[in-house]
PDB file of N, CA and C in Angstrom:
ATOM      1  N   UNK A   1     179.962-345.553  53.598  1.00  0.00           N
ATOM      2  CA  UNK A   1     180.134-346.972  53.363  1.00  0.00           C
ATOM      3  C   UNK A   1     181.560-347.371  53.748  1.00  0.00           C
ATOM      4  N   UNK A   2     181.642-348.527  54.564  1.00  0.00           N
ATOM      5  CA  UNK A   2     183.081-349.327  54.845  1.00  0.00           C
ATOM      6  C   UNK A   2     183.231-349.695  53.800  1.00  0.00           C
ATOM      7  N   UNK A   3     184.972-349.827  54.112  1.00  0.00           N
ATOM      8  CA  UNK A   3     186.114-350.400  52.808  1.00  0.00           C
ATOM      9  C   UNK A   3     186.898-351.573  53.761  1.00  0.00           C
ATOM     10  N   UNK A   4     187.160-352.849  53.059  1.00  0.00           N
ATOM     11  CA  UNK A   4     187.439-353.734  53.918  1.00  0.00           C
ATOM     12  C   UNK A   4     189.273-353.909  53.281  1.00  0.00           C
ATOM     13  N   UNK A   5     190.159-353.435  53.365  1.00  0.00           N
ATOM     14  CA  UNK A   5     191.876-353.887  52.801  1.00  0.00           C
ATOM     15  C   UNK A   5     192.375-355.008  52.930  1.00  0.00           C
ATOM     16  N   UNK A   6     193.000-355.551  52.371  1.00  0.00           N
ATOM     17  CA  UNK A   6     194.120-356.643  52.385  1.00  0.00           C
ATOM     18  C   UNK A   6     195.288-355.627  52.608  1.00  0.00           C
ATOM     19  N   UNK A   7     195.437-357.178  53.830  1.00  0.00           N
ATOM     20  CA  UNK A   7     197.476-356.289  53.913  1.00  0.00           C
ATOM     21  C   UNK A   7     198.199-357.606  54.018  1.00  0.00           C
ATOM     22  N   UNK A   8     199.230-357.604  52.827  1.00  0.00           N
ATOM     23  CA  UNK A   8     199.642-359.011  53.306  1.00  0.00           C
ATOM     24  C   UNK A   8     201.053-358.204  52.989  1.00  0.00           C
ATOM     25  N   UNK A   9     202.216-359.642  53.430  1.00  0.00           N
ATOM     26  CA  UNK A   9     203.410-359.849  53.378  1.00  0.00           C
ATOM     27  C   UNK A   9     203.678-359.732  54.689  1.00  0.00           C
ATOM     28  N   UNK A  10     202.533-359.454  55.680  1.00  0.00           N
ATOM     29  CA  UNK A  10     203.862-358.923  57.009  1.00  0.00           C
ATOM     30  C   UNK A  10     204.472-359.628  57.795  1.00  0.00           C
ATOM     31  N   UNK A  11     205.507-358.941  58.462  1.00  0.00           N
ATOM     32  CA  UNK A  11     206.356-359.800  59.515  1.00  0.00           C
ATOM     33  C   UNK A  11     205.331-360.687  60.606  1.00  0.00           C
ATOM     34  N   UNK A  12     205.525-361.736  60.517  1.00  0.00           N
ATOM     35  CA  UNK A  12     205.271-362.440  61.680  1.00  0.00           C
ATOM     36  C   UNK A  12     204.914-361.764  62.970  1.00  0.00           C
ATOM     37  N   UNK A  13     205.845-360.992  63.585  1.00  0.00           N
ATOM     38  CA  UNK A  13     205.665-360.391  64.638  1.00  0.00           C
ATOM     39  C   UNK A  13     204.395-359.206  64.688  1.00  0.00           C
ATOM     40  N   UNK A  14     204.046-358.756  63.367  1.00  0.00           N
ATOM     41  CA  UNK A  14     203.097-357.780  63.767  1.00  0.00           C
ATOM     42  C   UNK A  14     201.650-358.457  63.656  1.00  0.00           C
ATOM     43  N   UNK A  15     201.025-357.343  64.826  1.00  0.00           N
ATOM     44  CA  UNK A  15     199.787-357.854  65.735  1.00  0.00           C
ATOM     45  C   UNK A  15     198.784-356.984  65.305  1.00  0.00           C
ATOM     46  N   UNK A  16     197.129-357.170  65.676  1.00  0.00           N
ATOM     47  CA  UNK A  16     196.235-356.578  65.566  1.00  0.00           C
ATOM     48  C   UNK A  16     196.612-355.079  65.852  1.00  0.00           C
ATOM     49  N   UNK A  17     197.326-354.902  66.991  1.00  0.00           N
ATOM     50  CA  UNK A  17     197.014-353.477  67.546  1.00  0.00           C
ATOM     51  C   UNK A  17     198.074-352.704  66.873  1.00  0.00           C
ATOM     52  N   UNK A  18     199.008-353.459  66.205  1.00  0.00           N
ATOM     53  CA  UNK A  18     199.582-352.496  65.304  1.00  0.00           C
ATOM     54  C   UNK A  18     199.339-352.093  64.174  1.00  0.00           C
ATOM     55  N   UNK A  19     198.579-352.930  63.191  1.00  0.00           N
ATOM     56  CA  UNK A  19     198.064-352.661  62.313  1.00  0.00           C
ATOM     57  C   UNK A  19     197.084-351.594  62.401  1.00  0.00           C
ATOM     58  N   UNK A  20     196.176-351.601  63.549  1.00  0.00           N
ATOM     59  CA  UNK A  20     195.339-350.359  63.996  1.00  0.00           C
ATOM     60  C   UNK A  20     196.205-349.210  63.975  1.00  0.00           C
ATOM     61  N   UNK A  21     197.135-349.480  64.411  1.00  0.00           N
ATOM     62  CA  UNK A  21     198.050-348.154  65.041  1.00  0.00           C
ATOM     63  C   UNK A  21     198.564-346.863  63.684  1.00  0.00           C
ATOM     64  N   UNK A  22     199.056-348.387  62.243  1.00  0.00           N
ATOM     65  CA  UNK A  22     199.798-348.158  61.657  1.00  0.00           C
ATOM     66  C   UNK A  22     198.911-347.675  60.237  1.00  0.00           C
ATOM     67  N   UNK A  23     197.632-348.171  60.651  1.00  0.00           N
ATOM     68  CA  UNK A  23     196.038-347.204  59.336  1.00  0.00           C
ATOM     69  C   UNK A  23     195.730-346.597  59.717  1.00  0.00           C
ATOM     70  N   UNK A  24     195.770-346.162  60.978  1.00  0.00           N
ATOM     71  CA  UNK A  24     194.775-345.523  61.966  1.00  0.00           C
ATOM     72  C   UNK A  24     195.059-343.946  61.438  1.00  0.00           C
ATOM     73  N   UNK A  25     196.486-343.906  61.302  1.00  0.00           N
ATOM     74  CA  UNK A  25     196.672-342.435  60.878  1.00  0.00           C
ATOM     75  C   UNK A  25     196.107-341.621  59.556  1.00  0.00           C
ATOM     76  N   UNK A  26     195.637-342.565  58.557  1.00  0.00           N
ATOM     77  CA  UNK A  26     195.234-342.393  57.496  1.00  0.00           C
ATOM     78  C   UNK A  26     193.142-342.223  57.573  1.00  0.00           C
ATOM     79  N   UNK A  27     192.549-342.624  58.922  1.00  0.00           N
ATOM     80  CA  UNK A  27     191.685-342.281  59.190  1.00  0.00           C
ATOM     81  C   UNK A  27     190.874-343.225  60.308  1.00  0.00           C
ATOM     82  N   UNK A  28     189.462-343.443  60.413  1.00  0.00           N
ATOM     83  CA  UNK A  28     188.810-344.035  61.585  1.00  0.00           C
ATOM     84  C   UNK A  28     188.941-345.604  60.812  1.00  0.00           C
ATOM     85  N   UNK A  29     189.801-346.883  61.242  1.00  0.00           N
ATOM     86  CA  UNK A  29     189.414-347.661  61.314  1.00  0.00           C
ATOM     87  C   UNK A  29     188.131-348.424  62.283  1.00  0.00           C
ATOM     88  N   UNK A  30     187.607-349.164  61.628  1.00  0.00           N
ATOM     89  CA  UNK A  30     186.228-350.088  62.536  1.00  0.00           C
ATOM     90  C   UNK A  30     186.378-350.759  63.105  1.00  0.00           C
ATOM     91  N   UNK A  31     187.761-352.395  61.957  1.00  0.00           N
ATOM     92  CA  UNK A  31     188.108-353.230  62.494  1.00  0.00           C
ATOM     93  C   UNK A  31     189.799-353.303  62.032  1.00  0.00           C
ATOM     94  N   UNK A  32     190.017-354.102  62.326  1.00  0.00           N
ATOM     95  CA  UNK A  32     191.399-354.288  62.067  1.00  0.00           C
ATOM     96  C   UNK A  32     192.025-355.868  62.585  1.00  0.00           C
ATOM     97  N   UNK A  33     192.188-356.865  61.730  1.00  0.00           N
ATOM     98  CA  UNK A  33     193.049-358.463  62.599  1.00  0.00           C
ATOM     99  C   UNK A  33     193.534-359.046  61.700  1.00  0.00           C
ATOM    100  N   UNK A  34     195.279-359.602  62.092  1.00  0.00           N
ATOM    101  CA  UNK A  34     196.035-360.295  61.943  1.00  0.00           C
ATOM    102  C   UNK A  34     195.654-361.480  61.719  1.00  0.00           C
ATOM    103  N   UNK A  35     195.205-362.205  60.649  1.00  0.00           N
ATOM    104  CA  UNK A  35     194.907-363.276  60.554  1.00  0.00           C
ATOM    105  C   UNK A  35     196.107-364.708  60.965  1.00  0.00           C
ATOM    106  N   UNK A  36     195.460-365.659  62.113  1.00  0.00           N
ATOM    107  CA  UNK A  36     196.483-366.727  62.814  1.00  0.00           C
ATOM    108  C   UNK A  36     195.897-368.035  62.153  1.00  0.00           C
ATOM    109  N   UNK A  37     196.998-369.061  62.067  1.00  0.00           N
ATOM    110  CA  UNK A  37     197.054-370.293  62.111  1.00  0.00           C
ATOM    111  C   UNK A  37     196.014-370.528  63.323  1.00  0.00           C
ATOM    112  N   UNK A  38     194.987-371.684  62.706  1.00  0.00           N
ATOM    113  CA  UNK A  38     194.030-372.061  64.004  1.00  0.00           C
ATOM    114  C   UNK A  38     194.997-373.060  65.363  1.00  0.00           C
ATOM    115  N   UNK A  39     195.773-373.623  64.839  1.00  0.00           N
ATOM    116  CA  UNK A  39     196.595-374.593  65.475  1.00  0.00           C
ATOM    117  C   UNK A  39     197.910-374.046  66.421  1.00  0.00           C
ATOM    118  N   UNK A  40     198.170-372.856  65.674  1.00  0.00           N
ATOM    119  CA  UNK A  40     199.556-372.868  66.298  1.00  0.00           C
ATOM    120  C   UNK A  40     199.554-371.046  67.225  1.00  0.00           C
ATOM    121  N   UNK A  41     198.480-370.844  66.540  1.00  0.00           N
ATOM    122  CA  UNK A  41     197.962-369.143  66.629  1.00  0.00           C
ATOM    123  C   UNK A  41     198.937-368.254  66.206  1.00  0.00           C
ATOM    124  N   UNK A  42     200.093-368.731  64.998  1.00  0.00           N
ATOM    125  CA  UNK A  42     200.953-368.094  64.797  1.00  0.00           C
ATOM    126  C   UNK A  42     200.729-367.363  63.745  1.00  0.00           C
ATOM    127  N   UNK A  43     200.450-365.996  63.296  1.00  0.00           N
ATOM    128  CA  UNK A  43     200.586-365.340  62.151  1.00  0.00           C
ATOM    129  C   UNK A  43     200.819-365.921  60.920  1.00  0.00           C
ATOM    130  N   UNK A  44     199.637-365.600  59.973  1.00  0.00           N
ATOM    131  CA  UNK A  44     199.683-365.814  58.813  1.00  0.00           C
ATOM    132  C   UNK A  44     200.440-365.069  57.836  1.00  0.00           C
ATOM    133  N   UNK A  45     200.840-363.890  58.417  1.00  0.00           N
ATOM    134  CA  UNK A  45     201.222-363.018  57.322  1.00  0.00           C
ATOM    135  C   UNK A  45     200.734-362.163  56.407  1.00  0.00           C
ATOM    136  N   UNK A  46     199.205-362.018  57.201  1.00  0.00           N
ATOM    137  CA  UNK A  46     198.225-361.096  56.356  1.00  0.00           C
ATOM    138  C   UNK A  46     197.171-360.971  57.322  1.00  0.00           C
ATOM    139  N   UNK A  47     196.475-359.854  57.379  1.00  0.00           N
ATOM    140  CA  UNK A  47     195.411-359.402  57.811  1.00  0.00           C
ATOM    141  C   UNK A  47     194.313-358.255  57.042  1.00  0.00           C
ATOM    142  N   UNK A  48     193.537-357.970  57.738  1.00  0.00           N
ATOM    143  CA  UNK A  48     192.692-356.983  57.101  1.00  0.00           C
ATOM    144  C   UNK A  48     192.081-355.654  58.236  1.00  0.00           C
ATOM    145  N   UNK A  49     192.065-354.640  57.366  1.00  0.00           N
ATOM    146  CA  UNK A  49     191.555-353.258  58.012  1.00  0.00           C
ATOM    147  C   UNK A  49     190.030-352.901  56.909  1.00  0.00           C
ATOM    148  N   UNK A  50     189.682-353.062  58.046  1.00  0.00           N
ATOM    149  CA  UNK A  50     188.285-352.082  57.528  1.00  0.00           C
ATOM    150  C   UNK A  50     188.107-350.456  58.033  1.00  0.00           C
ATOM    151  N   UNK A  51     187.970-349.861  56.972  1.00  0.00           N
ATOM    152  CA  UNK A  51     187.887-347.914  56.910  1.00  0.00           C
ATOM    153  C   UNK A  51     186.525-348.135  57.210  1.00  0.00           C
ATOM    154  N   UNK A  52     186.058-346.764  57.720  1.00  0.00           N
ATOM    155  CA  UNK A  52     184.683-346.471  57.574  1.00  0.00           C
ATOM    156  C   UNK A  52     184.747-345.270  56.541  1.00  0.00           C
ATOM    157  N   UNK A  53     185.528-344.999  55.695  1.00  0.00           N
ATOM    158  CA  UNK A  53     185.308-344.067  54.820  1.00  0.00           C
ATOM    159  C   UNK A  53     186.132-344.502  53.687  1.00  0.00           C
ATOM    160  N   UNK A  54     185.461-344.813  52.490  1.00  0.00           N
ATOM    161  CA  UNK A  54     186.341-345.337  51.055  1.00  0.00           C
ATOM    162  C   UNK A  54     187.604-344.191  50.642  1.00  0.00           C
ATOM    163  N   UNK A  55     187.302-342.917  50.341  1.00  0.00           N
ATOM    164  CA  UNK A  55     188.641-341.996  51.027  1.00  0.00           C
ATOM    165  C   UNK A  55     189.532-342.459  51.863  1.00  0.00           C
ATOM    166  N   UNK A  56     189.387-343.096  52.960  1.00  0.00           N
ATOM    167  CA  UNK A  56     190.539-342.747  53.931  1.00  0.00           C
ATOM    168  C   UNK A  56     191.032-344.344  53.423  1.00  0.00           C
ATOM    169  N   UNK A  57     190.088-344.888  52.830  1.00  0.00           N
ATOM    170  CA  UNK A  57     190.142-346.391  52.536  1.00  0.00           C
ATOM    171  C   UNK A  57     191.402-345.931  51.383  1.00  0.00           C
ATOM    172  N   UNK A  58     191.205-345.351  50.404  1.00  0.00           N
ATOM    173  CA  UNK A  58     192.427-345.462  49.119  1.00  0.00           C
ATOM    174  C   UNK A  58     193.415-344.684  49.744  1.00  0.00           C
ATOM    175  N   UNK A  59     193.067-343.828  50.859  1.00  0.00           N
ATOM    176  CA  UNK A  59     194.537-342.856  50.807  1.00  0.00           C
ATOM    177  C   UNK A  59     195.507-343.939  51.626  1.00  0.00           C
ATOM    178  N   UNK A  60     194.925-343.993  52.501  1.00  0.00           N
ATOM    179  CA  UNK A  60     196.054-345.754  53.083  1.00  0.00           C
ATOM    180  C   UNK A  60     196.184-346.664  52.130  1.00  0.00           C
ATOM    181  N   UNK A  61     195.563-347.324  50.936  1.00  0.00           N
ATOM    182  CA  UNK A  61     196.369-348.031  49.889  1.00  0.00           C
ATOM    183  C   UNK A  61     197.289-347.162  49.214  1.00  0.00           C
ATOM    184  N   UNK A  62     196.836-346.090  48.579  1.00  0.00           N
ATOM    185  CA  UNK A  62     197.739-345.299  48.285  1.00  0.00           C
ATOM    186  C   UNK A  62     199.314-344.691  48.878  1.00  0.00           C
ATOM    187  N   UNK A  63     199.352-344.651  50.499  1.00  0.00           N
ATOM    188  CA  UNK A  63     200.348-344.466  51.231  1.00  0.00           C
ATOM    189  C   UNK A  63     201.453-345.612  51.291  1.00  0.00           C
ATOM    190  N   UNK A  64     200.440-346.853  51.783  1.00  0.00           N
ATOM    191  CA  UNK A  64     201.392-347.990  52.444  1.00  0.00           C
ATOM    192  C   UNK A  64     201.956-348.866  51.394  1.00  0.00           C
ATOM    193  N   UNK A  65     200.891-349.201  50.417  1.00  0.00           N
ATOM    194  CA  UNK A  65     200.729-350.159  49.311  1.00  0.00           C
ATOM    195  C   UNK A  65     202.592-350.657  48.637  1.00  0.00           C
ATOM    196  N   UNK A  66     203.508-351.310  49.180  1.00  0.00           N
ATOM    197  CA  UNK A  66     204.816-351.260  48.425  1.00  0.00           C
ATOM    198  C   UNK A  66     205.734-350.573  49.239  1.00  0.00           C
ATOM    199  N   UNK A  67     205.517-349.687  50.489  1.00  0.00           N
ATOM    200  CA  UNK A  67     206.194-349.371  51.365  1.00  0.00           C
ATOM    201  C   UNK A  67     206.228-350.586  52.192  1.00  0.00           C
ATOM    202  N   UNK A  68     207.923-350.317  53.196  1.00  0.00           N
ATOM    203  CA  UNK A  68     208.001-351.304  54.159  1.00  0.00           C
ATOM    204  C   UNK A  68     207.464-350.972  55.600  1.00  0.00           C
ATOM    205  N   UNK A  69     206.802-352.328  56.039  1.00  0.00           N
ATOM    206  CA  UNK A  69     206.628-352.398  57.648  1.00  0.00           C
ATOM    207  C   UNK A  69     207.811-353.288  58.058  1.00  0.00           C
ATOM    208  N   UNK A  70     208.619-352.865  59.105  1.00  0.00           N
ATOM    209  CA  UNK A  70     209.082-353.548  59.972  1.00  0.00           C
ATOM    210  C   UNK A  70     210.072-354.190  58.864  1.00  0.00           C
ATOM    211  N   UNK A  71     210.578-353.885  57.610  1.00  0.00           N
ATOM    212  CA  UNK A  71     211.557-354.100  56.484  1.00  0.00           C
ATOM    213  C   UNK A  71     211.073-354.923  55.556  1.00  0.00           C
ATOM    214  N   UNK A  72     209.474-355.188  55.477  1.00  0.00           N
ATOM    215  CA  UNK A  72     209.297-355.693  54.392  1.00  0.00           C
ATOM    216  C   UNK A  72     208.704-355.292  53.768  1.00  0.00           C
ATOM    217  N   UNK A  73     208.396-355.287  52.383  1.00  0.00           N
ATOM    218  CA  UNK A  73     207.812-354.583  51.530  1.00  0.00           C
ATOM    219  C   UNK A  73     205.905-355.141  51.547  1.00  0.00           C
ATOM    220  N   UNK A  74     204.992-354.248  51.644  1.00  0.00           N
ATOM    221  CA  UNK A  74     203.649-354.675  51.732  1.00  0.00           C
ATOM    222  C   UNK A  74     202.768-354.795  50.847  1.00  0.00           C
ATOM    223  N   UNK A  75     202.221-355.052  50.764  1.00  0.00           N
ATOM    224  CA  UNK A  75     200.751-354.985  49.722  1.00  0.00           C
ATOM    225  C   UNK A  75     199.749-354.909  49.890  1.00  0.00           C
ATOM    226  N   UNK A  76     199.265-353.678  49.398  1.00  0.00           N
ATOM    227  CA  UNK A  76     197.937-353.101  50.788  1.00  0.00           C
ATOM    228  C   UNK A  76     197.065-353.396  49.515  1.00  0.00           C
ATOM    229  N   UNK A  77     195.529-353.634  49.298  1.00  0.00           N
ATOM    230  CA  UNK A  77     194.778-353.418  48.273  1.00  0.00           C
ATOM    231  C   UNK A  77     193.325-353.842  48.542  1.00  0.00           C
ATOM    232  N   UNK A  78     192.342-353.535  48.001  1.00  0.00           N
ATOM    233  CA  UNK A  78     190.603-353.869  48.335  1.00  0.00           C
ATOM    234  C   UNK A  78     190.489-355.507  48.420  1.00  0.00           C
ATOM    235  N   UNK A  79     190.338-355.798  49.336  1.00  0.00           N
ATOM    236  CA  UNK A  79     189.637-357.326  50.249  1.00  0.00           C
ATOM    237  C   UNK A  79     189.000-357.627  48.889  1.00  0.00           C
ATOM    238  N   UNK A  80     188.817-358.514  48.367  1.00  0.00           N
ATOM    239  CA  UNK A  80     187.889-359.587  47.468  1.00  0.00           C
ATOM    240  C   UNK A  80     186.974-360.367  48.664  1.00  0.00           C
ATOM    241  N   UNK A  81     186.359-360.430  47.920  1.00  0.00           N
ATOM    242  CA  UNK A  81     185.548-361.895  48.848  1.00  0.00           C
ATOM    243  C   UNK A  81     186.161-363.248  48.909  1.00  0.00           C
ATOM    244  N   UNK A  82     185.731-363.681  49.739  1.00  0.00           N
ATOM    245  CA  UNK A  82     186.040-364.980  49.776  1.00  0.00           C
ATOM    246  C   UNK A  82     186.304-365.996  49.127  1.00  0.00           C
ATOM    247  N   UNK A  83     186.820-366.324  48.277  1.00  0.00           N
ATOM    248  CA  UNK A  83     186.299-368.067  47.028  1.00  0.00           C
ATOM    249  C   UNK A  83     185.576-369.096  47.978  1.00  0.00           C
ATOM    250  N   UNK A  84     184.435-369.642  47.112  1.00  0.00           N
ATOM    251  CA  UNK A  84     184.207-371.236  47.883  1.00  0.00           C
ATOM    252  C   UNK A  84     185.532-372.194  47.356  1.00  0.00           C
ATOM    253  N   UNK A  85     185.918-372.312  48.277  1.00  0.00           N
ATOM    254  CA  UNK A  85     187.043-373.452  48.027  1.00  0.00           C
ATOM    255  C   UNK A  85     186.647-374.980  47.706  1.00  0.00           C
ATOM    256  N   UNK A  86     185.312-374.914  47.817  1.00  0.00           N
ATOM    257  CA  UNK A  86     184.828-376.289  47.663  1.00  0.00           C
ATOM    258  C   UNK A  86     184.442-376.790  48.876  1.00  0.00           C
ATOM    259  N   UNK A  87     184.409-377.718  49.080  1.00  0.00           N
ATOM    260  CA  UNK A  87     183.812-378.159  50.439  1.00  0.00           C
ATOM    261  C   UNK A  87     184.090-379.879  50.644  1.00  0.00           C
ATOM    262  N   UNK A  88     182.937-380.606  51.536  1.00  0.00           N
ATOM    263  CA  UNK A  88     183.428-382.055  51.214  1.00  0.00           C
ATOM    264  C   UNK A  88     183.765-381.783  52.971  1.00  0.00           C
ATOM    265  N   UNK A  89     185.418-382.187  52.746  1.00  0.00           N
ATOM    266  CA  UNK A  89     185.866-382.323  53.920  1.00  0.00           C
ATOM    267  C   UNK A  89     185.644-383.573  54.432  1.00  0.00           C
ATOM    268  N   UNK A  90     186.088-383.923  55.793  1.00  0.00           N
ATOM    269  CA  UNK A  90     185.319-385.237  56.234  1.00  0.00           C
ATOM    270  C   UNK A  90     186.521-386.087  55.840  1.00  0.00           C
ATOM    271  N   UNK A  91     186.887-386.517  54.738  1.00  0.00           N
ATOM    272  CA  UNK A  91     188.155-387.374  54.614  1.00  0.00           C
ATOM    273  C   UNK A  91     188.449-388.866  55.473  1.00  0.00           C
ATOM    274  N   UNK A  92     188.434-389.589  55.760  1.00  0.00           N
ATOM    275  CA  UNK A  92     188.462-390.345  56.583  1.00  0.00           C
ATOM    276  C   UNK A  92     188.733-392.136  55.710  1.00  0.00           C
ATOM    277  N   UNK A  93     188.085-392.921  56.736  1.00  0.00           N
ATOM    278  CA  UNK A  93     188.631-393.992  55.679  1.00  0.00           C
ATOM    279  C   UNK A  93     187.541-394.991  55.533  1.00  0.00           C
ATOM    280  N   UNK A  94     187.255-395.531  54.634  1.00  0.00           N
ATOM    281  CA  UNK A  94     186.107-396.405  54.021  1.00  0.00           C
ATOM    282  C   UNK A  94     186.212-398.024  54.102  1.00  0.00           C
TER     283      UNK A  94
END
């Protein structure tokens, strides 16, 4: 069974293929992406790795979790789902 991570805090500058690069050692990632601003495509500052093995899934929280990438301190931990944020939308004027 896949394990899906949160990785947030990171530098701006880091990209999908590093994040692959930088779990990868801890075992077979599936997926791995830098989540972007739709508008500006600039880094959010968080992405997610999916393990294909819940093992290799905790030993990379366990490794990275509070260590620094690139000098900042991270926070690696199990993906939650989504919230409905609500919905609606549309906004406009009457």
């Amino acid at each position: 069974m896949s394990k899906k991570l949160y990785v947030g805090n990171l530098k701006y500058g880091i990209g999908t293929s590093d994040l692959e690069r930088i779990f990868g050692e801890f075992g077979d990632v599936s997926d791995a992406i830098v989540i972007t601003d739709r508008q500006t495509g600039r880094s959010k500052g968080f992405g997610f790795v999916t393990f294909e093995s819940d093992d290799d899934a905790q030993k990379a929280i366990d490794a990275v979790n509070g260590s620094e990438i690139d000098g900042r301190p991270v926070t690696v931990n199990v993906a939650r789902p989504r919230e409905d944020r609500g919905g609606g939308g549309g906004g406009g004027r009457y």
